[in-house]
C-alpha atoms as a PDB file:
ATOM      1  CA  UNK A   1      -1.711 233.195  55.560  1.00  0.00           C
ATOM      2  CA  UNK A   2      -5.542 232.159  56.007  1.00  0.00           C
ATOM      3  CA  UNK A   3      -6.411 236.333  54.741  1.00  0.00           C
ATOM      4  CA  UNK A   4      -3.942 236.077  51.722  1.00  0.00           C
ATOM      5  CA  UNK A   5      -5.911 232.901  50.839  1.00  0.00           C
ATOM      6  CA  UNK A   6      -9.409 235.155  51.266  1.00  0.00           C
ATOM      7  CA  UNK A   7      -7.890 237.959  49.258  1.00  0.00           C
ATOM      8  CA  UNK A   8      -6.965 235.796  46.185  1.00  0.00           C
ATOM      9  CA  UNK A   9     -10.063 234.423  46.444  1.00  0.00           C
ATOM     10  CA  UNK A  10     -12.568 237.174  46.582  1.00  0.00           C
ATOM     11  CA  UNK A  11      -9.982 238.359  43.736  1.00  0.00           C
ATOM     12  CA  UNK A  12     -10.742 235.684  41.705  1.00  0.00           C
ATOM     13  CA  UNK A  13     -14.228 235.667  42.205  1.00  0.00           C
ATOM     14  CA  UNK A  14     -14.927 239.426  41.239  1.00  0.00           C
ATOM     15  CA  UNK A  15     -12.511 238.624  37.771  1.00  0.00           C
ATOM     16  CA  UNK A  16     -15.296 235.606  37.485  1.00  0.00           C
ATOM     17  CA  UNK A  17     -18.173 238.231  38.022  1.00  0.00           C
ATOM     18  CA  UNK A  18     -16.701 240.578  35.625  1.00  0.00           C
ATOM     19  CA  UNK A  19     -16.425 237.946  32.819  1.00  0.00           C
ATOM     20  CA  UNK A  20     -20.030 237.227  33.822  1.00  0.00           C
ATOM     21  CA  UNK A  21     -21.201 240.726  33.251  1.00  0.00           C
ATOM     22  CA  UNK A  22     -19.257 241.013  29.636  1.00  0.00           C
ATOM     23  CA  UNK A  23     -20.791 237.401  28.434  1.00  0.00           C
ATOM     24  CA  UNK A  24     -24.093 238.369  29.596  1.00  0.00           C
ATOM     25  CA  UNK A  25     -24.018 241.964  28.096  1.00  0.00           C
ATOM     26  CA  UNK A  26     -26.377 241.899  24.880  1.00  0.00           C
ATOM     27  CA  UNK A  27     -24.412 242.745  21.691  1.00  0.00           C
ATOM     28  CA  UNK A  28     -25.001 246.908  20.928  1.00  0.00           C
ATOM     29  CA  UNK A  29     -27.609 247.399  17.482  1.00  0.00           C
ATOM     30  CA  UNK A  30     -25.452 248.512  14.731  1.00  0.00           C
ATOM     31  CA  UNK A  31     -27.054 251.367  13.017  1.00  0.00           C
ATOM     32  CA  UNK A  32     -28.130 251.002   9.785  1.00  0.00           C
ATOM     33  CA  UNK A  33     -29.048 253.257   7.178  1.00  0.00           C
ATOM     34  CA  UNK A  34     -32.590 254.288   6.848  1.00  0.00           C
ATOM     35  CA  UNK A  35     -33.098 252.680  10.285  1.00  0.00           C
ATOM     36  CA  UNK A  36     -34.855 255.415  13.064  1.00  0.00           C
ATOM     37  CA  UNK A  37     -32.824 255.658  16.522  1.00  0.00           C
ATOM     38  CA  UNK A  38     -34.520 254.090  19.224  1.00  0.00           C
ATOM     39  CA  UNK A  39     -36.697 255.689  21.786  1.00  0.00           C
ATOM     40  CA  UNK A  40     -35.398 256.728  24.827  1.00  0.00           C
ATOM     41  CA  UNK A  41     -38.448 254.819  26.975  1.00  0.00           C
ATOM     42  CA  UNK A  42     -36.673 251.139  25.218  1.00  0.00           C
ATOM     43  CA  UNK A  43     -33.002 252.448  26.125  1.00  0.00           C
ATOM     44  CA  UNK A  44     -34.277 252.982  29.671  1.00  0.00           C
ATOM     45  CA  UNK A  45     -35.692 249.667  29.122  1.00  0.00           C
ATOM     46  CA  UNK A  46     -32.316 248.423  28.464  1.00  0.00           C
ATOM     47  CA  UNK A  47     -30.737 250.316  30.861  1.00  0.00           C
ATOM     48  CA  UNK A  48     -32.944 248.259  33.671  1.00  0.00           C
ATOM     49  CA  UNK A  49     -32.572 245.110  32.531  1.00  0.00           C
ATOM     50  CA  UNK A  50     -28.737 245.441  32.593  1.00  0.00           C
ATOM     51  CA  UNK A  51     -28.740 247.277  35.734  1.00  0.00           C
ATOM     52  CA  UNK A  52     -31.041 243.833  37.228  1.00  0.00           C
ATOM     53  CA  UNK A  53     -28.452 241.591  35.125  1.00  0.00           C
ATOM     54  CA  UNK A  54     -25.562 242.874  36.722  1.00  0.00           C
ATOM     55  CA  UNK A  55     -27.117 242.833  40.000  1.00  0.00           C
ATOM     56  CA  UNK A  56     -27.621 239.102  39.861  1.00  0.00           C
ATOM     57  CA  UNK A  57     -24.055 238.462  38.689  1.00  0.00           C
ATOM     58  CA  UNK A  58     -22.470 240.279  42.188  1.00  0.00           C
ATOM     59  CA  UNK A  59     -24.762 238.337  44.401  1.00  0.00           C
ATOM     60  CA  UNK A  60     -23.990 235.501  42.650  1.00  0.00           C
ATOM     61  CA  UNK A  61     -20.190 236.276  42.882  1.00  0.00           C
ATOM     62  CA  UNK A  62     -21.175 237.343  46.797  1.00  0.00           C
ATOM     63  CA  UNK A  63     -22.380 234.289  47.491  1.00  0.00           C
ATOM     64  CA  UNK A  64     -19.531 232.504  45.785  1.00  0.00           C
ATOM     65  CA  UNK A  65     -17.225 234.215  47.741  1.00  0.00           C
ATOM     66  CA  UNK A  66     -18.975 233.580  51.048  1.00  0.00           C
ATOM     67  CA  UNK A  67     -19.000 230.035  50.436  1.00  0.00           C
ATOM     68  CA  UNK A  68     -15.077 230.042  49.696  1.00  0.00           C
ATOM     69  CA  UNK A  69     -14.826 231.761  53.435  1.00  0.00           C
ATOM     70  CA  UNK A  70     -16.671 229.602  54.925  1.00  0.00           C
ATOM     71  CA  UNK A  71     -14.831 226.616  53.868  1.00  0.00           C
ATOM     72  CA  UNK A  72     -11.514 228.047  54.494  1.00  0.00           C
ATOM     73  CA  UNK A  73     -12.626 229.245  58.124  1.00  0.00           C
ATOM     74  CA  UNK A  74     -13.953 225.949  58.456  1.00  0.00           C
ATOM     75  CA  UNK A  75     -10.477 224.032  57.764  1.00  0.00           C
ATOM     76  CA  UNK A  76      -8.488 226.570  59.427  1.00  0.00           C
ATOM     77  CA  UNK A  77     -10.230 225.650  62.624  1.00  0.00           C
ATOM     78  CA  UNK A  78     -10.587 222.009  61.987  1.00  0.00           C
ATOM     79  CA  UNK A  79      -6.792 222.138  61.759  1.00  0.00           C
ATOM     80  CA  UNK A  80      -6.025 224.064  64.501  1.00  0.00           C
ATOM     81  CA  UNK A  81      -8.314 222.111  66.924  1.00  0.00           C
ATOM     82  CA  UNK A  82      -6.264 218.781  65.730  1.00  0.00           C
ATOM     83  CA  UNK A  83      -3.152 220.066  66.694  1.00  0.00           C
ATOM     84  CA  UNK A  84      -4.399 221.350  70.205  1.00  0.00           C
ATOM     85  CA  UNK A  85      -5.708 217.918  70.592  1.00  0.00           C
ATOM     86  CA  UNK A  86      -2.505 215.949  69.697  1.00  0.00           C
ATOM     87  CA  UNK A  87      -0.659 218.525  71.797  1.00  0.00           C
ATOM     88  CA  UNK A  88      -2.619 217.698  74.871  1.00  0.00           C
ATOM     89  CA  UNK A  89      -2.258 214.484  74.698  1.00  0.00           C
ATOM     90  CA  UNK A  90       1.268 214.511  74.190  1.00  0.00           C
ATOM     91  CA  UNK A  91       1.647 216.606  77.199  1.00  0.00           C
ATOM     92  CA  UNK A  92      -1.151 214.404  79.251  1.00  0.00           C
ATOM     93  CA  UNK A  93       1.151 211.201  78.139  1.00  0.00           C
ATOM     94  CA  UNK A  94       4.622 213.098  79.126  1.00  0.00           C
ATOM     95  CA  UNK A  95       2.623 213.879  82.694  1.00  0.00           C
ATOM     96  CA  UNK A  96       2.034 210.665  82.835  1.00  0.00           C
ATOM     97  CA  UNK A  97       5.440 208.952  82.657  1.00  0.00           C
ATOM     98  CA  UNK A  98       6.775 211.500  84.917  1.00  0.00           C
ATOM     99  CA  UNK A  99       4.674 210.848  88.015  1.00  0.00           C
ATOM    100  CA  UNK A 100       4.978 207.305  87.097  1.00  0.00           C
ATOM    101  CA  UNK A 101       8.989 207.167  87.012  1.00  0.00           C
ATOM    102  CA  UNK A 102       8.833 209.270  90.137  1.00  0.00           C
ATOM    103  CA  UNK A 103       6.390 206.708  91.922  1.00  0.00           C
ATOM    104  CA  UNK A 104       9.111 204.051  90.570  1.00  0.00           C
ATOM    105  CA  UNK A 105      12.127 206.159  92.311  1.00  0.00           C
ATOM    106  CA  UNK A 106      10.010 206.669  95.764  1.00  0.00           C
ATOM    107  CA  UNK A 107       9.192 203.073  95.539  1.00  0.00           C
ATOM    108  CA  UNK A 108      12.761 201.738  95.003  1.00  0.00           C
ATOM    109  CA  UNK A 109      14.557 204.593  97.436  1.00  0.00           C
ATOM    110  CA  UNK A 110      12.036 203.213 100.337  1.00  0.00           C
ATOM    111  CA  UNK A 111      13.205 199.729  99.476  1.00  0.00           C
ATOM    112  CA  UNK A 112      16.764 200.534  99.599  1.00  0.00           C
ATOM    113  CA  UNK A 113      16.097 202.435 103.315  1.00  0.00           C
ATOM    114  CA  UNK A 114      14.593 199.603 104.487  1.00  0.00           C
ATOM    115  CA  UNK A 115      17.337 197.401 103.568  1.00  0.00           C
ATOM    116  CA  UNK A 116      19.646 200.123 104.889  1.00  0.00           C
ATOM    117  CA  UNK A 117      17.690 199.995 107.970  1.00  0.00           C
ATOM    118  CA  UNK A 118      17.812 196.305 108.192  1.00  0.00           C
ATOM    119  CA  UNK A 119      21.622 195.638 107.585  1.00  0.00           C
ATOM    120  CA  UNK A 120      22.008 198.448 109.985  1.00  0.00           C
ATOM    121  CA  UNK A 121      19.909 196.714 112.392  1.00  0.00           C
ATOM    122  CA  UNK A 122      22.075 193.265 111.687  1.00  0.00           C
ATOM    123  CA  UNK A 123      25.180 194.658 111.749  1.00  0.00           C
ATOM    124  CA  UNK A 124      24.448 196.329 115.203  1.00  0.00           C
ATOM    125  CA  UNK A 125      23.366 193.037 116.453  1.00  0.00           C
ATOM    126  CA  UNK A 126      26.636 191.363 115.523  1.00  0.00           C
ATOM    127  CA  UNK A 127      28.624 193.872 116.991  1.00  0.00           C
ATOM    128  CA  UNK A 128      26.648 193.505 119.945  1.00  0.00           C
ATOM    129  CA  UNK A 129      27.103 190.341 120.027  1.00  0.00           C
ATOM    130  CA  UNK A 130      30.523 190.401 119.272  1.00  0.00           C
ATOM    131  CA  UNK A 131      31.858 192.239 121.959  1.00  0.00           C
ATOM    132  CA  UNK A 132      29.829 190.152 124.357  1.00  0.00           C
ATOM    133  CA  UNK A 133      31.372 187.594 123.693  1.00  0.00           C
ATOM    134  CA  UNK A 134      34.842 189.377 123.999  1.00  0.00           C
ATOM    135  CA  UNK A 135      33.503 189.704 127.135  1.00  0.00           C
ATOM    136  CA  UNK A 136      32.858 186.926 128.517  1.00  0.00           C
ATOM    137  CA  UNK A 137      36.520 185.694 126.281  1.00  0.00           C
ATOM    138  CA  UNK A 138      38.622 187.981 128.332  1.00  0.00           C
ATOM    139  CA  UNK A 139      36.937 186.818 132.133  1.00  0.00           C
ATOM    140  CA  UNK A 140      37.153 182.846 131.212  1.00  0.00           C
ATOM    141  CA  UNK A 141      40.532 183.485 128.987  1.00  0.00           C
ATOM    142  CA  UNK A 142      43.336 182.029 131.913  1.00  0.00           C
ATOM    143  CA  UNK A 143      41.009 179.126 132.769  1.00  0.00           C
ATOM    144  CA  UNK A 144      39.422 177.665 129.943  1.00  0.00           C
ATOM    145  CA  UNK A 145      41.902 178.252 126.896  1.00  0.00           C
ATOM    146  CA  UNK A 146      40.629 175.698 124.345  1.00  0.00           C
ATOM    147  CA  UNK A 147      37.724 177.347 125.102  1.00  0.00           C
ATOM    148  CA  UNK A 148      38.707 180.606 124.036  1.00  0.00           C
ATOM    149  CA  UNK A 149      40.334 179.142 121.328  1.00  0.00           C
ATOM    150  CA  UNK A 150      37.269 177.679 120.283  1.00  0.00           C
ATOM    151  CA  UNK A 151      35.617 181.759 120.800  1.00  0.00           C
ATOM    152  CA  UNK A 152      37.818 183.159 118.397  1.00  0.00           C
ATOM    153  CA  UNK A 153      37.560 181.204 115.573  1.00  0.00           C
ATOM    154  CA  UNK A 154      34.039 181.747 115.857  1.00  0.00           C
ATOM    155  CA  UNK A 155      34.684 185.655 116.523  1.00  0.00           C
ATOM    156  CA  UNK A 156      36.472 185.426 113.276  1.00  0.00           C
ATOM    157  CA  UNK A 157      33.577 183.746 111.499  1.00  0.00           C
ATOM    158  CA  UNK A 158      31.376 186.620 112.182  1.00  0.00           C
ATOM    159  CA  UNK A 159      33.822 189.352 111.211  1.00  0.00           C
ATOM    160  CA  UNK A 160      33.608 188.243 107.997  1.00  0.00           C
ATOM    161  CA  UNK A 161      30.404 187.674 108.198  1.00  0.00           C
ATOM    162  CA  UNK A 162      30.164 191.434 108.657  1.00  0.00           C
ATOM    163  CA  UNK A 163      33.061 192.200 105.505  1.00  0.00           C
ATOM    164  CA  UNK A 164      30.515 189.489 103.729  1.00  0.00           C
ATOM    165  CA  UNK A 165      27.570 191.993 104.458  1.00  0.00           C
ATOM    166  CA  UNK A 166      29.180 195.343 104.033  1.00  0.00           C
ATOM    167  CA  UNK A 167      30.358 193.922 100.736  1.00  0.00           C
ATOM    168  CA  UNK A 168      26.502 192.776  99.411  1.00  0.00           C
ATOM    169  CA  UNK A 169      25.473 196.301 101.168  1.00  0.00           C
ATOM    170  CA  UNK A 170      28.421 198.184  98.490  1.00  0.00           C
ATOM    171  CA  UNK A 171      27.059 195.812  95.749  1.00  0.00           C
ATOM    172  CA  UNK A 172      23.340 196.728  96.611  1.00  0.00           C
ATOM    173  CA  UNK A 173      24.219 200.665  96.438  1.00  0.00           C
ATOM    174  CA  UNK A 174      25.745 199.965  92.851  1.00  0.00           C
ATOM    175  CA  UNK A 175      23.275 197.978  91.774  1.00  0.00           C
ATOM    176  CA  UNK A 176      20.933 200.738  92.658  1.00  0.00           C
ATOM    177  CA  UNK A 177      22.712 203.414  91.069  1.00  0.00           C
ATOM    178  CA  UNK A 178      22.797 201.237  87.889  1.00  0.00           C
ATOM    179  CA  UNK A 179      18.960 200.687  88.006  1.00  0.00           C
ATOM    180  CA  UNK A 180      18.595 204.480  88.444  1.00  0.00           C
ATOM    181  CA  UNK A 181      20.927 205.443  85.741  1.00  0.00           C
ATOM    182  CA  UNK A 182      18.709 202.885  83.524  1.00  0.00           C
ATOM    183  CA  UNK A 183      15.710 204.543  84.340  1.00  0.00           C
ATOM    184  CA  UNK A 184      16.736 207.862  83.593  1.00  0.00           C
ATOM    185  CA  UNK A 185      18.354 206.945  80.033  1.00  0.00           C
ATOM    186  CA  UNK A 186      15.232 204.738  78.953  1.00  0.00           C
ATOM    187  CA  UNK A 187      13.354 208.291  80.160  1.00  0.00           C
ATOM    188  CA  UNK A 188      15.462 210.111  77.458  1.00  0.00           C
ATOM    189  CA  UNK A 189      14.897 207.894  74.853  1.00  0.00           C
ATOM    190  CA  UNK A 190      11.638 207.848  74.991  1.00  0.00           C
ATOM    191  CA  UNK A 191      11.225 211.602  74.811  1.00  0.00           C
ATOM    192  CA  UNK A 192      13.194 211.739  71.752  1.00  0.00           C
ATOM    193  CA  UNK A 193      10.835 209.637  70.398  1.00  0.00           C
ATOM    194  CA  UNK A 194       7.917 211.857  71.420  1.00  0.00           C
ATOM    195  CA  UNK A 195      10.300 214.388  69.918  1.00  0.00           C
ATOM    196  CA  UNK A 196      10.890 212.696  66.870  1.00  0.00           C
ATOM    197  CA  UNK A 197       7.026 212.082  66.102  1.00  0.00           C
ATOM    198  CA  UNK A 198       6.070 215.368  66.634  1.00  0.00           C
ATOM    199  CA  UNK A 199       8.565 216.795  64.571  1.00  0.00           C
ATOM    200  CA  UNK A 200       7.201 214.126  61.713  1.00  0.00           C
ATOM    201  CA  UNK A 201       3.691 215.024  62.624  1.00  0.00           C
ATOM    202  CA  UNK A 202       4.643 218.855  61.867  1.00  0.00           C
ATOM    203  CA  UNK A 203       5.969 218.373  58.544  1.00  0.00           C
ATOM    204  CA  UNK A 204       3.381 216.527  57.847  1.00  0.00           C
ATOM    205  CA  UNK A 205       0.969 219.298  58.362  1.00  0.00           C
ATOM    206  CA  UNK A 206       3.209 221.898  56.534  1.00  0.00           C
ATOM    207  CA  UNK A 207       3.244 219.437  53.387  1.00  0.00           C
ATOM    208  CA  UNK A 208      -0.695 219.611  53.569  1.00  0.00           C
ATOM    209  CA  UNK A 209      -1.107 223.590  53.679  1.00  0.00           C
ATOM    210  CA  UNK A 210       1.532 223.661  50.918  1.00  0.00           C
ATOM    211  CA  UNK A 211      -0.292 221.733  48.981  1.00  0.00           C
ATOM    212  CA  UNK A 212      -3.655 223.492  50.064  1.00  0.00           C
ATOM    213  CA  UNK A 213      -1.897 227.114  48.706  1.00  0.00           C
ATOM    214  CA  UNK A 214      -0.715 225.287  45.756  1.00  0.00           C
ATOM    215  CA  UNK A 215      -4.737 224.242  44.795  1.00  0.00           C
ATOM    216  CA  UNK A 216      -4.996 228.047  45.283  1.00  0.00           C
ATOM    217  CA  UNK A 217      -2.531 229.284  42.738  1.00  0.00           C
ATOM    218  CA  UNK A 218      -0.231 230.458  45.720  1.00  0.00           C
ATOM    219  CA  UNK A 219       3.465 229.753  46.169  1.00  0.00           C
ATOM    220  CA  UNK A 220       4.156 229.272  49.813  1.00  0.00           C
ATOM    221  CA  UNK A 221       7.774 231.211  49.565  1.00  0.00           C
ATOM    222  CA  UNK A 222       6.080 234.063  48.605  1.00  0.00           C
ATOM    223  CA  UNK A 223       3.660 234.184  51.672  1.00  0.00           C
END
């Protein structure tokens, strides 16, 4: 696109040279009657000064064309360094969130082991304790029967004691997965966005360099 631009310009540039040359042209010397022809020394004369004229005019339109170059070289890469700069930064910010939601999952995946670890470690110690005193139920069972009696209802507090815990251990799992699933969706959305501003960002730019080859006399579905 950037050389089409060059092209129509150095075009237009020589047709503004060539109008230069033809304005500054002096007018030919009609010949009138009785008039002599002129000598050939003043037509070489002539001859120079047009050859220095025209000279002038295509450095002129040189330099004119240059200058267009430049400028056009000069936006190209001003552009392009903008959107390596908002591209890096959207990556860098993408990066970012990543190693931050996976710091969020290692955090909350040690927390649930530990209170794995710890029910486990509770749970053991009930049953533990549970059998001893099933134990020490079945030895003193024939003499001291209130006693026992006494043993199981308290037996029967802890087992559900333990349904109480495996229950709020089921209830912790969900409410993990939910958190999780959370996580993950609020991830989505977010990229979307990213998405969504870059895409904006994008046709932004396109409206600018159709606008640019517009200044330019250039229609940009013909390029």
């Amino acid at each position: 696109m950037s050389t089409q631009l060059l092209n129509f310009c150095s075009n237009q540039l020589q047709e503004k040279g060539k109008k230069r040359k033809i304005s500054k042209m002096p007018p030919k010397k009609k010949k009138g009657k009785g008039k002599k022809k002129a000598s050939k020394k003043d037509d070489a004369k002539l001859e120079l000064e047009d050859s220095y004229k025209r000279t002038l005019d295509e450095i002129a339109a040189l330099k004119d064309h240059l200058a267009v170059r430049r400028d056009l070289t000069r936006r190209a890469q001003s552009a392009s360094l903008d959107i390596t700069k908002r591209m890096e930064k959207t990556e860098r910010l993408l990066k970012e969130h990543k190693e931050d939601q996976k710091d969020i999952n290692a955090d909350m995946t040690r927390q649930y082991k530990t209170m794995q670890t710890e029910m486990g470690l509770r749970i053991h110690q009930l049953e533990t304790e549970l059998g001893r005193t099933r134990t020490q139920l079945s030895a003193t069972e024939a003499e001291l029967k209130k006693s026992y009696e006494d043993r199981k209802k308290m037996i029967d507090e802890k087992d559900n004691n333990i349904k109480d815990l495996k229950l709020k251990i089921d209830s912790m799992e969900k409410a993990y997965d939910n958190v999780l699933r959370e996580a993950l969706d609020n991830l989505i959305i977010k990229l979307d966005a990213a998405k969504l501003l870059w895409d904006q960002h994008s046709s932004l730019i396109q409206s600018k360099n159709k606008q640019t080859l517009l200044e330019f006399g250039l229609n940009p579905q013909d390029i």
